[in-house]
N, C-alpha and C. Protein backbone atom coordinates (compact mmCIF):
# COMPACT_ATOMS: atom_id res chain seq x y z
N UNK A 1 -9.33 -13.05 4.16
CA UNK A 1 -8.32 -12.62 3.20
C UNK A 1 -8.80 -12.85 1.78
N UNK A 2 -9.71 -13.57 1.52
CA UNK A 2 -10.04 -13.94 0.37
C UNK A 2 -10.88 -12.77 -0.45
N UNK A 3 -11.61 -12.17 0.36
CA UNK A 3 -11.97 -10.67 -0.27
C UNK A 3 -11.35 -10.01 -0.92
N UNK A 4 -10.46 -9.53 0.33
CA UNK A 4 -9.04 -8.80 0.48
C UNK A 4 -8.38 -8.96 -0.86
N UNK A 5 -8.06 -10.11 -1.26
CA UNK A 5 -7.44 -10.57 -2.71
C UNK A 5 -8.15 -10.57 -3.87
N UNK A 6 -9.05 -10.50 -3.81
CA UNK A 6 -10.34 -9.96 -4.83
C UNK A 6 -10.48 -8.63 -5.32
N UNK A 7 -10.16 -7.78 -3.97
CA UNK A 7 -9.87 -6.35 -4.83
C UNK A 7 -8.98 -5.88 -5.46
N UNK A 8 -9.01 -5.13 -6.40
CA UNK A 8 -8.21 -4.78 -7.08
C UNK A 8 -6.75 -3.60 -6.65
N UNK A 9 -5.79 -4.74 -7.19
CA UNK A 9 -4.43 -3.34 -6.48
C UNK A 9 -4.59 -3.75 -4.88
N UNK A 10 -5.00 -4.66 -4.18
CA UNK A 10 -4.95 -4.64 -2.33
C UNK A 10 -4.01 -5.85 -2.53
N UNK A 11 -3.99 -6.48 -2.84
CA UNK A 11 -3.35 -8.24 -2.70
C UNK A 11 -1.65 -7.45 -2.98
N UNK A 12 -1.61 -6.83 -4.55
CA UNK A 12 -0.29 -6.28 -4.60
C UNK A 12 0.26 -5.10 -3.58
N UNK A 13 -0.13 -4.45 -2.72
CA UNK A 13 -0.31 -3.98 -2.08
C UNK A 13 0.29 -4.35 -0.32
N UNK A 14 -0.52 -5.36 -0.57
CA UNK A 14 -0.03 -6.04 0.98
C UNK A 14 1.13 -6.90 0.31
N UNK A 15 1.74 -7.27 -0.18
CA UNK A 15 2.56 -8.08 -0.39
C UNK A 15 3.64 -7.23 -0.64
N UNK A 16 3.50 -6.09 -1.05
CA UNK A 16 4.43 -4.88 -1.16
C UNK A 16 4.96 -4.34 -0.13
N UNK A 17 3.95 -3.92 1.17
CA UNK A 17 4.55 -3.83 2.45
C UNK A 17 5.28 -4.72 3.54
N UNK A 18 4.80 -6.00 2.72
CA UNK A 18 5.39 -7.11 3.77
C UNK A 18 6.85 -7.70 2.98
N UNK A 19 7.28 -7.08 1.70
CA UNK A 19 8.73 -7.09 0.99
C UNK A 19 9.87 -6.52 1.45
N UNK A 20 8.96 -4.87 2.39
CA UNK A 20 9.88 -3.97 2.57
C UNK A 20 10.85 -4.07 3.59
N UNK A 21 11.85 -3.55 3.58
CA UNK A 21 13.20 -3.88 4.68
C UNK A 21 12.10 -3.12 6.21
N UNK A 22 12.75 -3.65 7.15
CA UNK A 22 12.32 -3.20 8.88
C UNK A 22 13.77 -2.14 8.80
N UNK A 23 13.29 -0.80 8.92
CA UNK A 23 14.29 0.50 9.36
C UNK A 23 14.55 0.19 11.11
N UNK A 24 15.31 0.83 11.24
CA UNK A 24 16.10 0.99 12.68
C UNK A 24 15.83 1.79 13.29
N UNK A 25 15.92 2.84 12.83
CA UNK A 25 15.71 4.75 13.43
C UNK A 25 14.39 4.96 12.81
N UNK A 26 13.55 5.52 13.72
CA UNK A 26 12.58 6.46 13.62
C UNK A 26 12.31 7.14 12.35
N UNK A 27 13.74 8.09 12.08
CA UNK A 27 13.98 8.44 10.72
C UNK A 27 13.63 7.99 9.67
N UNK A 28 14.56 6.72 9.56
CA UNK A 28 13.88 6.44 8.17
C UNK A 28 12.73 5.71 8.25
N UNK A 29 12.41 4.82 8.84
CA UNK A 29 10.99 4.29 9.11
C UNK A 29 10.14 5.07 8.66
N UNK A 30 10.34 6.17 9.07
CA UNK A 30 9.10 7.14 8.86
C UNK A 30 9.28 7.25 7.47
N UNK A 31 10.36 7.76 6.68
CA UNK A 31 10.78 8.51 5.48
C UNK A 31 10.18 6.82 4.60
N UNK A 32 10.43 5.64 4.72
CA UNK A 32 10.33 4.78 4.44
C UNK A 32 8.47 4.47 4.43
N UNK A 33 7.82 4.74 5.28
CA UNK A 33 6.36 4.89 5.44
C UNK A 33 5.40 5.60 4.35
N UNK A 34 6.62 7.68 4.52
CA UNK A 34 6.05 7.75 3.36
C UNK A 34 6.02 7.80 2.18
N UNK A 35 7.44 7.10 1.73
CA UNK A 35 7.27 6.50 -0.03
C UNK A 35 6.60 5.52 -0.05
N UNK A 36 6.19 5.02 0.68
CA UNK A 36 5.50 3.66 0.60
C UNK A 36 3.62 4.58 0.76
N UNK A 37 3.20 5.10 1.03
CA UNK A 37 1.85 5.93 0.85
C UNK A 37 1.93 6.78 -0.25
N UNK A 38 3.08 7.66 -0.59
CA UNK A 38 3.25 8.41 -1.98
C UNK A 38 2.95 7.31 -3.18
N UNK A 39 3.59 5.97 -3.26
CA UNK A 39 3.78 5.21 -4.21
C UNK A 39 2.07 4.60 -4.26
N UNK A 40 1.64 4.45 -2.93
CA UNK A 40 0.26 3.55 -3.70
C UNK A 40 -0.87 4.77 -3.93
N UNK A 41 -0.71 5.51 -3.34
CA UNK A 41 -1.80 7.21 -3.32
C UNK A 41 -1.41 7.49 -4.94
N UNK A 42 -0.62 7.28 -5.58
CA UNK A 42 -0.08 7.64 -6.85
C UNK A 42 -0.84 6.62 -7.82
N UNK A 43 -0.49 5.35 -7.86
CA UNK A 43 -1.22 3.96 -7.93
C UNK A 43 -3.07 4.66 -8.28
N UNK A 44 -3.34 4.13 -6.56
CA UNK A 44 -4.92 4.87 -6.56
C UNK A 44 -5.28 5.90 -7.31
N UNK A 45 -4.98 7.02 -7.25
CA UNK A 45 -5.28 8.01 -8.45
C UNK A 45 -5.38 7.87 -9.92
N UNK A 46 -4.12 6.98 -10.13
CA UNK A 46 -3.98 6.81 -11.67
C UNK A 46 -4.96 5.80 -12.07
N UNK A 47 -4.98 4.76 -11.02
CA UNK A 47 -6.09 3.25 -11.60
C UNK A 47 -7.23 3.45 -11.02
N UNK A 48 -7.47 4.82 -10.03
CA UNK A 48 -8.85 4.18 -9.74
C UNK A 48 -8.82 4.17 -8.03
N UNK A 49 -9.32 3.38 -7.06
CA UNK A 49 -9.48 3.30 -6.02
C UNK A 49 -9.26 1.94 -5.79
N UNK A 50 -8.33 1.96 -4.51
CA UNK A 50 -7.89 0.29 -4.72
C UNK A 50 -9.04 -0.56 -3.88
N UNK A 51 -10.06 0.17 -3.09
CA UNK A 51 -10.98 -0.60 -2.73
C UNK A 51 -12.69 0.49 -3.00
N UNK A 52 -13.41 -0.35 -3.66
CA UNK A 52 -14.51 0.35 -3.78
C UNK A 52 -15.78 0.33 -2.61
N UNK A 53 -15.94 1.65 -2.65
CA UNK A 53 -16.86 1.88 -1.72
C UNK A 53 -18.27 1.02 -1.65
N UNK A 54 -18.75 0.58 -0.71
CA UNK A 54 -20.25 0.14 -0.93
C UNK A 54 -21.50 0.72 -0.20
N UNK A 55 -21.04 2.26 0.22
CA UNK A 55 -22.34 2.74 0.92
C UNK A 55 -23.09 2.33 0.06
């Protein structure tokens, strides 16, 4: 984990998904999944890549 927290935007990230309420139905779970990928794909674009490649 100590990596993990080293990169940039991942630490806020995981701590962001582990804030979020547990849905009931399928429904929103899902709908809930993808504001939660819209919001960091939005993130990533604007700052950059939240983890850099090392080929």
């Amino acid at each position: 984990m100590e990596r993990l927290g080293s990169e940039p935007g991942l630490r806020e990230m995981i701590l962001d998904a582990y804030a979020q309420p547990r849905m009931q139905t399928p429904q929103t779970r899902q709908m809930m999944i993808d504001e939660f990928a819209n919001k960091w794909s939005v993130a990533c674009y604007r700052d950059g890549s939240v983890l850099k490649r090392t080929d």
